[in-house]
N, C-alpha and C. Protein backbone atom coordinates (compact mmCIF):
# COMPACT_ATOMS: atom_id res chain seq x y z
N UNK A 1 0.77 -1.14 0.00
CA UNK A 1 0.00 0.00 0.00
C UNK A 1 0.83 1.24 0.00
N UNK A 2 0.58 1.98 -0.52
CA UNK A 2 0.84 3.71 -0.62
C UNK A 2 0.23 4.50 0.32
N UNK A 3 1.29 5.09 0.59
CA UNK A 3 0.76 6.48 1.63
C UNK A 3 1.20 7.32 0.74
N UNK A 4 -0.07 8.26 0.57
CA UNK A 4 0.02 9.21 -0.03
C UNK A 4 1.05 10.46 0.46
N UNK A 5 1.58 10.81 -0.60
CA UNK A 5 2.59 11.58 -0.12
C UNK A 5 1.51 13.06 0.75
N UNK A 6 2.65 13.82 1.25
CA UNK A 6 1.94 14.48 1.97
C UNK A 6 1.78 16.05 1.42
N UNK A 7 0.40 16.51 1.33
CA UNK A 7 0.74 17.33 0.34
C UNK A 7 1.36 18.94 0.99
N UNK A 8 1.32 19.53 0.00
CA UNK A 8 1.65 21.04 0.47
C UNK A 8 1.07 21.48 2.00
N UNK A 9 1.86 21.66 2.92
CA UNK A 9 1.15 22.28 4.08
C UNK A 9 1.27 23.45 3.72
N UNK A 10 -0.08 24.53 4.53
CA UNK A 10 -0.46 25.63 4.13
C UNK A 10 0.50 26.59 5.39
N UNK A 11 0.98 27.35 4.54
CA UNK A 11 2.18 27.92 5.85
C UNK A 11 0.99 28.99 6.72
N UNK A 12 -0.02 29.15 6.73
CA UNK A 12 -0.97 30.11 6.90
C UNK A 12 -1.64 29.69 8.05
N UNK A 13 -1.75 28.23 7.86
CA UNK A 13 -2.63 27.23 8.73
C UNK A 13 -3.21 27.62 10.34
N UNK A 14 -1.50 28.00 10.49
CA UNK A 14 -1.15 28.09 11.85
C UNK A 14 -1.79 29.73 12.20
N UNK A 15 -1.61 30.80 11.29
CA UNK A 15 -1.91 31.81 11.89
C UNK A 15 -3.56 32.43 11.48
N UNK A 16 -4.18 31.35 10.65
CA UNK A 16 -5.43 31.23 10.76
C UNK A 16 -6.00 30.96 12.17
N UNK A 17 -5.68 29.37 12.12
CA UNK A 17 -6.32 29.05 13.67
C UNK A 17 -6.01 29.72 14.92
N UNK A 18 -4.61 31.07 15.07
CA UNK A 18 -4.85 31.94 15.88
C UNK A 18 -5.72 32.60 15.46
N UNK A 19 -5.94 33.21 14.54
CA UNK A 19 -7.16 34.57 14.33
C UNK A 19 -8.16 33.60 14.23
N UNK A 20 -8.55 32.37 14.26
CA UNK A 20 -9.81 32.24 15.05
C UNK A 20 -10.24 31.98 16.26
N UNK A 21 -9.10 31.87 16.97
CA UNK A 21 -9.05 31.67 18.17
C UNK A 21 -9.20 32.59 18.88
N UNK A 22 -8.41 33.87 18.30
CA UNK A 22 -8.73 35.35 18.69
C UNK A 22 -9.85 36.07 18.63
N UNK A 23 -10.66 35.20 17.73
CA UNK A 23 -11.79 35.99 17.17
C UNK A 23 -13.34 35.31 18.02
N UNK A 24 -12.87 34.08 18.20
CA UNK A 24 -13.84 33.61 19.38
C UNK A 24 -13.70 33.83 20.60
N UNK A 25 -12.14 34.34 21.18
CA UNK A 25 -11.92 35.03 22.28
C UNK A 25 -12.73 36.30 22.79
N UNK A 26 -12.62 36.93 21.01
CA UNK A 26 -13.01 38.45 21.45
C UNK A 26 -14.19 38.43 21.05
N UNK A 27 -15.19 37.72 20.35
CA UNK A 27 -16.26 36.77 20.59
C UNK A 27 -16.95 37.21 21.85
N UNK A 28 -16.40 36.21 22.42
CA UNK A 28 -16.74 35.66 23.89
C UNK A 28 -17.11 36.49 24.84
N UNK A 29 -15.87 37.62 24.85
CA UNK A 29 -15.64 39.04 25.90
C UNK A 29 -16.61 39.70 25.90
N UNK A 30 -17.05 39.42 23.94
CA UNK A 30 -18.17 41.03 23.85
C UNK A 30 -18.78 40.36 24.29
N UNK A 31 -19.19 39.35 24.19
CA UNK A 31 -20.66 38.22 24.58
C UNK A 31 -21.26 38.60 25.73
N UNK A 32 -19.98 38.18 26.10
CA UNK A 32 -19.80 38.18 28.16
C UNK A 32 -20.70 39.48 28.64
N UNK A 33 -19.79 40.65 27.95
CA UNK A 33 -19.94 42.26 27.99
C UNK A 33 -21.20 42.69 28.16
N UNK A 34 -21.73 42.44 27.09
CA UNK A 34 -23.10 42.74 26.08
C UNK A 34 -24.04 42.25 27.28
N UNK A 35 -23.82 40.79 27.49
CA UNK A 35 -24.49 40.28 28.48
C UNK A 35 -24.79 40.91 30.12
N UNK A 36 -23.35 41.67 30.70
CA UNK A 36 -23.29 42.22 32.07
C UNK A 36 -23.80 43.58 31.61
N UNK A 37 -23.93 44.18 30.44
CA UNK A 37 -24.41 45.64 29.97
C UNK A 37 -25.71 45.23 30.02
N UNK A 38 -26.70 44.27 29.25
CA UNK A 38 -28.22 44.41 29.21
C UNK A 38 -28.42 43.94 30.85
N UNK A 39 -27.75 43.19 31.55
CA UNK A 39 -28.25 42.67 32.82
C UNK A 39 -28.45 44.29 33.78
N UNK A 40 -26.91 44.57 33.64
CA UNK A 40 -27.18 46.22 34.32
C UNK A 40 -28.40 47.19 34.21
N UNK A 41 -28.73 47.10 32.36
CA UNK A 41 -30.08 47.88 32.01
C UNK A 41 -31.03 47.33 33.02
N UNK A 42 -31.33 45.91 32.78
CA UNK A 42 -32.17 45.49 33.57
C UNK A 42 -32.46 46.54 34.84
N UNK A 43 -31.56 45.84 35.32
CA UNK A 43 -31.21 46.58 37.02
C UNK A 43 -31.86 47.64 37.06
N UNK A 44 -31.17 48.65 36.59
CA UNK A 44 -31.35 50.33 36.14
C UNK A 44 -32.37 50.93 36.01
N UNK A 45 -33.48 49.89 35.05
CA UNK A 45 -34.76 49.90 34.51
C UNK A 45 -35.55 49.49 36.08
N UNK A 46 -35.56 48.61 36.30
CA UNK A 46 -36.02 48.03 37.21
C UNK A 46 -36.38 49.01 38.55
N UNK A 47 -35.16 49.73 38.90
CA UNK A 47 -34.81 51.17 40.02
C UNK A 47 -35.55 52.03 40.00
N UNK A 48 -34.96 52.29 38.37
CA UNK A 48 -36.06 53.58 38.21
C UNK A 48 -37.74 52.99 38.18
N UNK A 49 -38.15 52.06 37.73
CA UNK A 49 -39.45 51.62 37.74
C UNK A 49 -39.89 51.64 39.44
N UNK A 50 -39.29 51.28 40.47
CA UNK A 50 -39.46 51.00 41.30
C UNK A 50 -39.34 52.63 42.49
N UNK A 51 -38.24 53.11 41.56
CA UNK A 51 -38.46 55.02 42.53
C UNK A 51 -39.85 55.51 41.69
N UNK A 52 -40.00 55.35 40.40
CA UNK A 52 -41.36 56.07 40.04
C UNK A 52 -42.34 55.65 40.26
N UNK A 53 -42.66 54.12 40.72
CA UNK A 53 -43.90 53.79 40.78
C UNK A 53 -44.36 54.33 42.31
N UNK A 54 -42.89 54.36 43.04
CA UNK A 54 -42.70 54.98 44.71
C UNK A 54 -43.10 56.28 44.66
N UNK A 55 -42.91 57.19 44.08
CA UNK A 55 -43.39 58.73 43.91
C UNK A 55 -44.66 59.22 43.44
N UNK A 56 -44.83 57.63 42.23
CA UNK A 56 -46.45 58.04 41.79
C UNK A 56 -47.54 57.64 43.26
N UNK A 57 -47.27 56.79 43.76
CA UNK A 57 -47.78 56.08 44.71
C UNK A 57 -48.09 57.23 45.93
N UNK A 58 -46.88 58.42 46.23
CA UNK A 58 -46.71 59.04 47.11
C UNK A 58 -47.73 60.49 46.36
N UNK A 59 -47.68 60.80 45.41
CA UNK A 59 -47.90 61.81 44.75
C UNK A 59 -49.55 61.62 44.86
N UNK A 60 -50.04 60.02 44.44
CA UNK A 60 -51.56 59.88 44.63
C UNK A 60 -52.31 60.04 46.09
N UNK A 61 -51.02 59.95 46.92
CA UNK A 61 -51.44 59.88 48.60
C UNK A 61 -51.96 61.64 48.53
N UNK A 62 -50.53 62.36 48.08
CA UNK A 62 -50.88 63.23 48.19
C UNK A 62 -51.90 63.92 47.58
N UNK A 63 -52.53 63.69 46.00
CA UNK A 63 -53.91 64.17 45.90
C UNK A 63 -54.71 63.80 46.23
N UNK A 64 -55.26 62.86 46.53
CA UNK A 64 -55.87 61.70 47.75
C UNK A 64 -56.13 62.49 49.03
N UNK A 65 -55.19 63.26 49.50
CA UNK A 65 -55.47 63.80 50.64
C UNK A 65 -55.92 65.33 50.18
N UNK A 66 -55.22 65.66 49.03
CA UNK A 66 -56.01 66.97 48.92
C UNK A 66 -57.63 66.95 48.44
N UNK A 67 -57.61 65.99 47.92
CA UNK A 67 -59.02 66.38 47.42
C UNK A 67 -60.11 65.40 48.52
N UNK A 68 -59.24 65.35 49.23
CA UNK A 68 -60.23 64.85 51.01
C UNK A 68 -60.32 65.88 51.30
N UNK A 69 -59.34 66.91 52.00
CA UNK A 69 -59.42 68.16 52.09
C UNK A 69 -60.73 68.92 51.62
N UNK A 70 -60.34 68.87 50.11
CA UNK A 70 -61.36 70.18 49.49
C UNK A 70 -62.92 69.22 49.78
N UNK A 71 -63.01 68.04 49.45
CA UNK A 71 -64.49 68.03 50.34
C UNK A 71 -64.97 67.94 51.50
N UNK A 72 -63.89 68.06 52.21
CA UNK A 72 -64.29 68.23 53.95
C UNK A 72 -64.15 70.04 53.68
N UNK A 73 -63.93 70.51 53.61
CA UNK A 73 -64.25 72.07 53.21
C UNK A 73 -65.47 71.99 53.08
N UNK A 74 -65.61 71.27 51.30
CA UNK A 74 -67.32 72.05 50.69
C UNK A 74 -68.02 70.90 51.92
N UNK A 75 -68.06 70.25 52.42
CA UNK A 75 -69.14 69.09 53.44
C UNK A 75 -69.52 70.55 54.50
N UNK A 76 -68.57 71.34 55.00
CA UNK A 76 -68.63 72.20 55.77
C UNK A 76 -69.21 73.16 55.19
N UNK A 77 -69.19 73.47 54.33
CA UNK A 77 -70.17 74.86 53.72
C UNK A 77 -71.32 74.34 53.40
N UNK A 78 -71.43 73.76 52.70
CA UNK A 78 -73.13 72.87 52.63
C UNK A 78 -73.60 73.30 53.75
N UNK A 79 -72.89 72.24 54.72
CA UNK A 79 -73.70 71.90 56.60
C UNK A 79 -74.01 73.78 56.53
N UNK A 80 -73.31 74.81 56.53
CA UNK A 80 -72.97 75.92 57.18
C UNK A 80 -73.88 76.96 56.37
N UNK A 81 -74.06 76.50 54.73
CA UNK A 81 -75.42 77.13 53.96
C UNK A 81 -76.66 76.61 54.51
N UNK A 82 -76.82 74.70 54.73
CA UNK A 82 -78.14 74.62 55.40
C UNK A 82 -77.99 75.48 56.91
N UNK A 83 -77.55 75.20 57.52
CA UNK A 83 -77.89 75.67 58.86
C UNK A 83 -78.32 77.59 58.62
N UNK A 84 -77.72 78.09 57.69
CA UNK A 84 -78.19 79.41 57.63
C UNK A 84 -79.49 79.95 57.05
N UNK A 85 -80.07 78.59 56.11
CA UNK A 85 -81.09 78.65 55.26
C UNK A 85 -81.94 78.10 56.70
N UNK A 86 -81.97 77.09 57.81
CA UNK A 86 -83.23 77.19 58.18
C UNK A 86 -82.82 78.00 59.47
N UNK A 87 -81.77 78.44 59.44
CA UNK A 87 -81.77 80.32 60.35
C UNK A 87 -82.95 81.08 59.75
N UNK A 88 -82.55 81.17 58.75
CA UNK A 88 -83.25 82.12 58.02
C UNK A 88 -85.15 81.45 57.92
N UNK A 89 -85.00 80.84 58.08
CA UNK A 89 -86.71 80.03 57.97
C UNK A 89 -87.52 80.14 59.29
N UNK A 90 -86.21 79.49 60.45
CA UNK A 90 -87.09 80.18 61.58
C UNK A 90 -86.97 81.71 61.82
N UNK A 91 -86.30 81.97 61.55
CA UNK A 91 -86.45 83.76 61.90
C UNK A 91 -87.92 84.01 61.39
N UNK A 92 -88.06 83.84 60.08
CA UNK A 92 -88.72 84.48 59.08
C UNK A 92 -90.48 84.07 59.57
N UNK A 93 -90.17 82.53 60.28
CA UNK A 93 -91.31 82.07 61.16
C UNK A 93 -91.58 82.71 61.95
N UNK A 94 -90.54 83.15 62.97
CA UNK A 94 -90.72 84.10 63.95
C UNK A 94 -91.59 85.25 63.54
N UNK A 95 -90.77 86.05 62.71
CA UNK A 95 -91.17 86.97 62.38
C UNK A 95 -93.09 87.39 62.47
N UNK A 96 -93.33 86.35 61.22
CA UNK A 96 -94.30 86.22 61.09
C UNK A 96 -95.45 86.08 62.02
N UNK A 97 -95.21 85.05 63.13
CA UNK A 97 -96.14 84.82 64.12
C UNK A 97 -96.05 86.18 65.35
N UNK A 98 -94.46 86.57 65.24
CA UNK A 98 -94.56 88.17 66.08
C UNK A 98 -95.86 89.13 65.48
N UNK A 99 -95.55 89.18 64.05
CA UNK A 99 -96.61 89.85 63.80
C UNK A 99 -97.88 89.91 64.12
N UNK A 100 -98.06 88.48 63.70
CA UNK A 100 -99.94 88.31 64.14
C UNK A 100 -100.12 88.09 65.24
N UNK A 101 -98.81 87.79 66.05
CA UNK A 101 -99.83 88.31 67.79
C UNK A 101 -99.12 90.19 67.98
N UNK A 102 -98.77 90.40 67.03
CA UNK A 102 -99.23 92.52 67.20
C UNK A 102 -99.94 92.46 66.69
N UNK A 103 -101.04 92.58 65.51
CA UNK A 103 -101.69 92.30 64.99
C UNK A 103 -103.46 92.17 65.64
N UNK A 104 -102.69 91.03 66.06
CA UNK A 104 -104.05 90.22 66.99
C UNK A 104 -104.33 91.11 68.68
N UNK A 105 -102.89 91.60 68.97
CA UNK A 105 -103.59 92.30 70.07
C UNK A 105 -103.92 93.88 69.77
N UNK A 106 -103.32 94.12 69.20
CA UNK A 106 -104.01 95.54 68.20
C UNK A 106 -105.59 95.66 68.00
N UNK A 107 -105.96 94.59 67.42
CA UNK A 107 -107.09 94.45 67.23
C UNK A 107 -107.96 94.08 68.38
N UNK A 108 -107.56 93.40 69.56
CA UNK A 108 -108.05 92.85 70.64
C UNK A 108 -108.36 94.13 72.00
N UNK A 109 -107.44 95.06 71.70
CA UNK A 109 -107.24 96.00 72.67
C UNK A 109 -107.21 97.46 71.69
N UNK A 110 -108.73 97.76 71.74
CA UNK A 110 -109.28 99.23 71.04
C UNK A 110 -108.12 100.40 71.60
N UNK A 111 -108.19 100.38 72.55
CA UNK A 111 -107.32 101.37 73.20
C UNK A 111 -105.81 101.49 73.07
N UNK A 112 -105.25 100.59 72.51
CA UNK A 112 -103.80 100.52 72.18
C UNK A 112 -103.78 101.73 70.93
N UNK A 113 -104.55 101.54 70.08
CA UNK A 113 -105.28 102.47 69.04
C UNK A 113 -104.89 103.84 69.37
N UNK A 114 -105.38 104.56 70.39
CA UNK A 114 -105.21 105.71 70.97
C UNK A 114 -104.48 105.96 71.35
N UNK A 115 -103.57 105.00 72.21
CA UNK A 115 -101.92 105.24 72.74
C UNK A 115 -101.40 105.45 71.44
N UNK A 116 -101.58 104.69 70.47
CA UNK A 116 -100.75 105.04 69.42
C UNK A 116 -100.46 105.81 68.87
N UNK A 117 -101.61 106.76 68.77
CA UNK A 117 -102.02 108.15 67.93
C UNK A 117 -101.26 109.10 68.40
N UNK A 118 -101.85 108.95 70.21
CA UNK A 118 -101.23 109.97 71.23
C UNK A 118 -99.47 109.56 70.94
N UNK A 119 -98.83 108.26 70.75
CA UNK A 119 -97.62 108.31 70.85
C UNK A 119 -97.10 109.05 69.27
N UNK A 120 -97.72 109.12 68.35
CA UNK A 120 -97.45 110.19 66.98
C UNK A 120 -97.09 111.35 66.97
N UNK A 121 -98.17 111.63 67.95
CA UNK A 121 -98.49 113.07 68.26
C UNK A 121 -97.35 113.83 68.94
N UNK A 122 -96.50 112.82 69.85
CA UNK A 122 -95.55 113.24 70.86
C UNK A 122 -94.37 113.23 69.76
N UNK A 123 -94.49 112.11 69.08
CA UNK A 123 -92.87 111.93 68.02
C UNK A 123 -92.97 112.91 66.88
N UNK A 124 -93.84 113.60 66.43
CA UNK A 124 -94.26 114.43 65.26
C UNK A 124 -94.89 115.73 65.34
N UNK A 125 -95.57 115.95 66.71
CA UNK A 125 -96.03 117.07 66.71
C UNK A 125 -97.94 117.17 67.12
N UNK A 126 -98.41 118.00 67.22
CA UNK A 126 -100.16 118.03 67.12
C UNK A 126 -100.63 118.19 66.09
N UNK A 127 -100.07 118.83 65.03
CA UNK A 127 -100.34 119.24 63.33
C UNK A 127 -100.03 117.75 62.47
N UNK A 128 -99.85 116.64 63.15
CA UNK A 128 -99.44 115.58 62.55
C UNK A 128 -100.76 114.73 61.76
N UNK A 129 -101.27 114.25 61.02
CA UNK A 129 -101.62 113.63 60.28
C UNK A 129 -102.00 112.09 60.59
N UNK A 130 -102.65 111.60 61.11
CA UNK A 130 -102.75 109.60 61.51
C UNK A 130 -103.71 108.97 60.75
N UNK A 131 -103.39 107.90 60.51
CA UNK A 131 -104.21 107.17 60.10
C UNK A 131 -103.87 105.73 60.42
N UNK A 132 -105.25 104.80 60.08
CA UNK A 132 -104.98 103.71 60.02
C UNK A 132 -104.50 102.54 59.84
N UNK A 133 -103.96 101.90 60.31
CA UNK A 133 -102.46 101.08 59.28
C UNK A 133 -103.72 99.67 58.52
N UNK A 134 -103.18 99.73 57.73
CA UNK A 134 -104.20 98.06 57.24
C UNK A 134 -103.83 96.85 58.12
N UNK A 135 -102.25 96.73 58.18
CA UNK A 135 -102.38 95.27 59.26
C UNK A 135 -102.45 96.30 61.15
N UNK A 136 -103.04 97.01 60.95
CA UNK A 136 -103.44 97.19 62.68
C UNK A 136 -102.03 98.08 62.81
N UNK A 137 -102.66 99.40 64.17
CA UNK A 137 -101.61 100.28 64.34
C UNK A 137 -101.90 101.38 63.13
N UNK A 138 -101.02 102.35 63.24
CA UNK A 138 -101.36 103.73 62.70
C UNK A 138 -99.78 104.08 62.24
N UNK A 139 -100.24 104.65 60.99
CA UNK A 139 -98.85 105.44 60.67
C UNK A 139 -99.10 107.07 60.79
N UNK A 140 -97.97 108.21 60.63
CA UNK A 140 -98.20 109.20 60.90
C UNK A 140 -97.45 110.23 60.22
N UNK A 141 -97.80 111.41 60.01
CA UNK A 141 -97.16 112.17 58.82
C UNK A 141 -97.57 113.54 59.15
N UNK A 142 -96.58 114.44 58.42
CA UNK A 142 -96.34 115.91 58.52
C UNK A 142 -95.38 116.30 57.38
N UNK A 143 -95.12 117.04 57.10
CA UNK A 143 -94.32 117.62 56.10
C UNK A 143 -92.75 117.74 56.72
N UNK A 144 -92.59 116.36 55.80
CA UNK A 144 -90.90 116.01 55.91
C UNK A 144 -90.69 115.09 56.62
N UNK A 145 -91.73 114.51 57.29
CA UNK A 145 -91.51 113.32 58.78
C UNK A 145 -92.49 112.36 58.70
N UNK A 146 -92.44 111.57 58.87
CA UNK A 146 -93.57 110.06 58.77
C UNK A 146 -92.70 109.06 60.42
N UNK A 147 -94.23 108.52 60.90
CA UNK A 147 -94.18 107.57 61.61
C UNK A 147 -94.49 106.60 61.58
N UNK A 148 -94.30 105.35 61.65
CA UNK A 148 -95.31 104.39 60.93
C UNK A 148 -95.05 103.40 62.67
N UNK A 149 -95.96 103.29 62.59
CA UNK A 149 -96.62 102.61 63.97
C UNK A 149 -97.17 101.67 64.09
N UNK A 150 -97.48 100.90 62.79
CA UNK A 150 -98.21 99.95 62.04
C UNK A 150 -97.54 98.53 63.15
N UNK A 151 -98.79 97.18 62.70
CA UNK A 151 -98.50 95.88 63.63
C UNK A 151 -97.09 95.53 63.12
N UNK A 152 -97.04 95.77 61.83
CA UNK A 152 -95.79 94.78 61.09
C UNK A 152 -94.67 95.56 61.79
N UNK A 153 -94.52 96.99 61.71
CA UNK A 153 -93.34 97.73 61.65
C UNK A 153 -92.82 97.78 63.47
N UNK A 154 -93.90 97.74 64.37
CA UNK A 154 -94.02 97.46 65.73
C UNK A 154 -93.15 95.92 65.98
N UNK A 155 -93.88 94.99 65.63
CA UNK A 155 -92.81 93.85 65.01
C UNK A 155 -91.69 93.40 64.87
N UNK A 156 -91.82 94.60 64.11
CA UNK A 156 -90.55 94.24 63.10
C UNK A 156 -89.46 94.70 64.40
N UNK A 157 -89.11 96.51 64.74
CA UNK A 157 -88.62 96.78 65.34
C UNK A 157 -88.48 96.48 67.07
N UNK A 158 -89.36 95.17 67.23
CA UNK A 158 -88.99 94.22 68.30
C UNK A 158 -88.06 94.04 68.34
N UNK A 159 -88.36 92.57 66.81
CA UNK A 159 -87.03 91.81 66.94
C UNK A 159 -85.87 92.41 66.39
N UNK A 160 -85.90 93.42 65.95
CA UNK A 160 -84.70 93.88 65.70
C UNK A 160 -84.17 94.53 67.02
N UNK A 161 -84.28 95.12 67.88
CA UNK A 161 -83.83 95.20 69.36
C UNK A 161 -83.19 94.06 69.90
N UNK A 162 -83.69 92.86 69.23
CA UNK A 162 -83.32 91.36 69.82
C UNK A 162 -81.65 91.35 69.75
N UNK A 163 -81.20 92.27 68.54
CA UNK A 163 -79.87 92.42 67.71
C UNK A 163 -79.21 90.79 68.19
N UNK A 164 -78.03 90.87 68.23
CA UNK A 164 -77.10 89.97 68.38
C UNK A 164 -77.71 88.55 69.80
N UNK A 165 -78.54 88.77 70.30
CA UNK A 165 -79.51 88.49 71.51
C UNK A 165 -80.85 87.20 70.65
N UNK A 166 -80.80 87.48 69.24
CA UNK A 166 -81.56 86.89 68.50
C UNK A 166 -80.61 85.18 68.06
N UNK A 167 -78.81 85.47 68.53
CA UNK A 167 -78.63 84.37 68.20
C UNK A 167 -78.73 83.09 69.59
N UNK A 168 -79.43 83.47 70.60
CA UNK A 168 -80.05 82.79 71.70
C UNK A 168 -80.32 81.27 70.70
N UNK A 169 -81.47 81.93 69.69
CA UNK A 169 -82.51 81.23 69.26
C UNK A 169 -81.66 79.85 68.33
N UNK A 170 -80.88 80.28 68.20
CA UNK A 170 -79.88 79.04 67.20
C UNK A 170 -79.12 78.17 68.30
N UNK A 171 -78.71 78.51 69.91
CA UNK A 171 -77.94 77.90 70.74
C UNK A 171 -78.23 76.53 70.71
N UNK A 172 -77.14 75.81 71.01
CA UNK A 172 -77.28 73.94 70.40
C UNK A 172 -77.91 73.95 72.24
C-alpha cells in the first residue's frame, strides 16, 4: 500500500487558527460584555421603575389627601349654607307669628289704638296727620316726617332690638 505523499502544508494554517481563536476570544468578551451591559439595564430599569412607581404612589397619597381636604371644606359649607337657610326660615317664622300676635292684640285691645295716635303726636307734633295702618296700628305724617306705627313695623322693630340676643334662638 501507498501512503500518499503528503501534500503542500499551508504555511498560513497556523496563523489562521490563531485569528480564530482570537476571534472567538473576542467573541466571547463582547458576549460576556453585552451580556453584564443588558443585565445592568435590567437593574437600572427596574430602580427607576421601582423610585417612580414609589413617587407616583406618594404623589396619589398626596392628591388623595387633597381632594379629602377640598371636600371636607365644601361638606362644611353645605352643613354651614343649610344651617343658615333654616336660620333664616325660623327667623322668618318668627317673624311672622310676632306679627300676628301685634296684629291680633291691636285688634283685641281698642285702646292701644289711641296710645298710638297719642304716641305720633308726641314723636311728630299736634299738626301731625294719623291714620290707620291696614295690618293694625297707625302710621303718621307731617311735612318732611312720617311715623309708621303699624303691627308689622311694631314687630318688626322688636325683633330687631333682639340684635345679636336673636342668636339665643340658634344655641345647640
Amino acid at each position: 500500500m501507498t501512503v500518499p505523499a503528503p501534500g503542500p502544508t499551508d504555511p498560513l494554517a497556523p496563523v489562521r487558527a490563531e485569528l480564530l481563536r482570537s476571534a472567538r476570544s473576542d467573541a466571547d468578551a463582547a458576549l460576556t460584555r453585552a451580556r453584564a451591559d443588558a443585565d445592568e439595564t435590567v437593574r437600572a430599569a427596574c430602580t427607576e421603575a421601582e423610585t417612580l412607581l414609589s413617587r407616583a404612589r406618594e404623589e396619589g397619597v398626596a392628591d388623595g389627601a387633597a381632594a379629602a381636604a377640598r371636600e371636607r371644606v365644601r361638606a362644611r359649607q353645605d352643613a354651614w349654607a343649610e344651617e343658615l337657610s333654616a336660620r333664616a326660615e325660623a327667623y322668618a317664622d318668627l317673624r311672622a307669628r310676632v306679627r300676628a300676635g301685634v296684629r291680633d292684640t291691636l285688634a283685641d285691645v281698642g285702646a292701644l289704638r289711641v296710645r298710638l295716635e297719642e304716641h305720633a303726636r308726641t314723636l311728630l307734633g299736634t299738626e301731625v296727620r294719623v291714620a290707620a295702618a291696614a295690618d293694625g296700628g297707625v302710621t303718621a305724617e307731617t311735612p318732611g316726617r312720617r311715623a309708621d306705627l303699624s303691627a308689622n313695623a311694631l314687630a318688626d322693630r322688636a325683633l330687631d332690638r333682639l340684635g345679636v340676643g336673636a342668636e339665643a334662638l340658634w344655641a345647640r
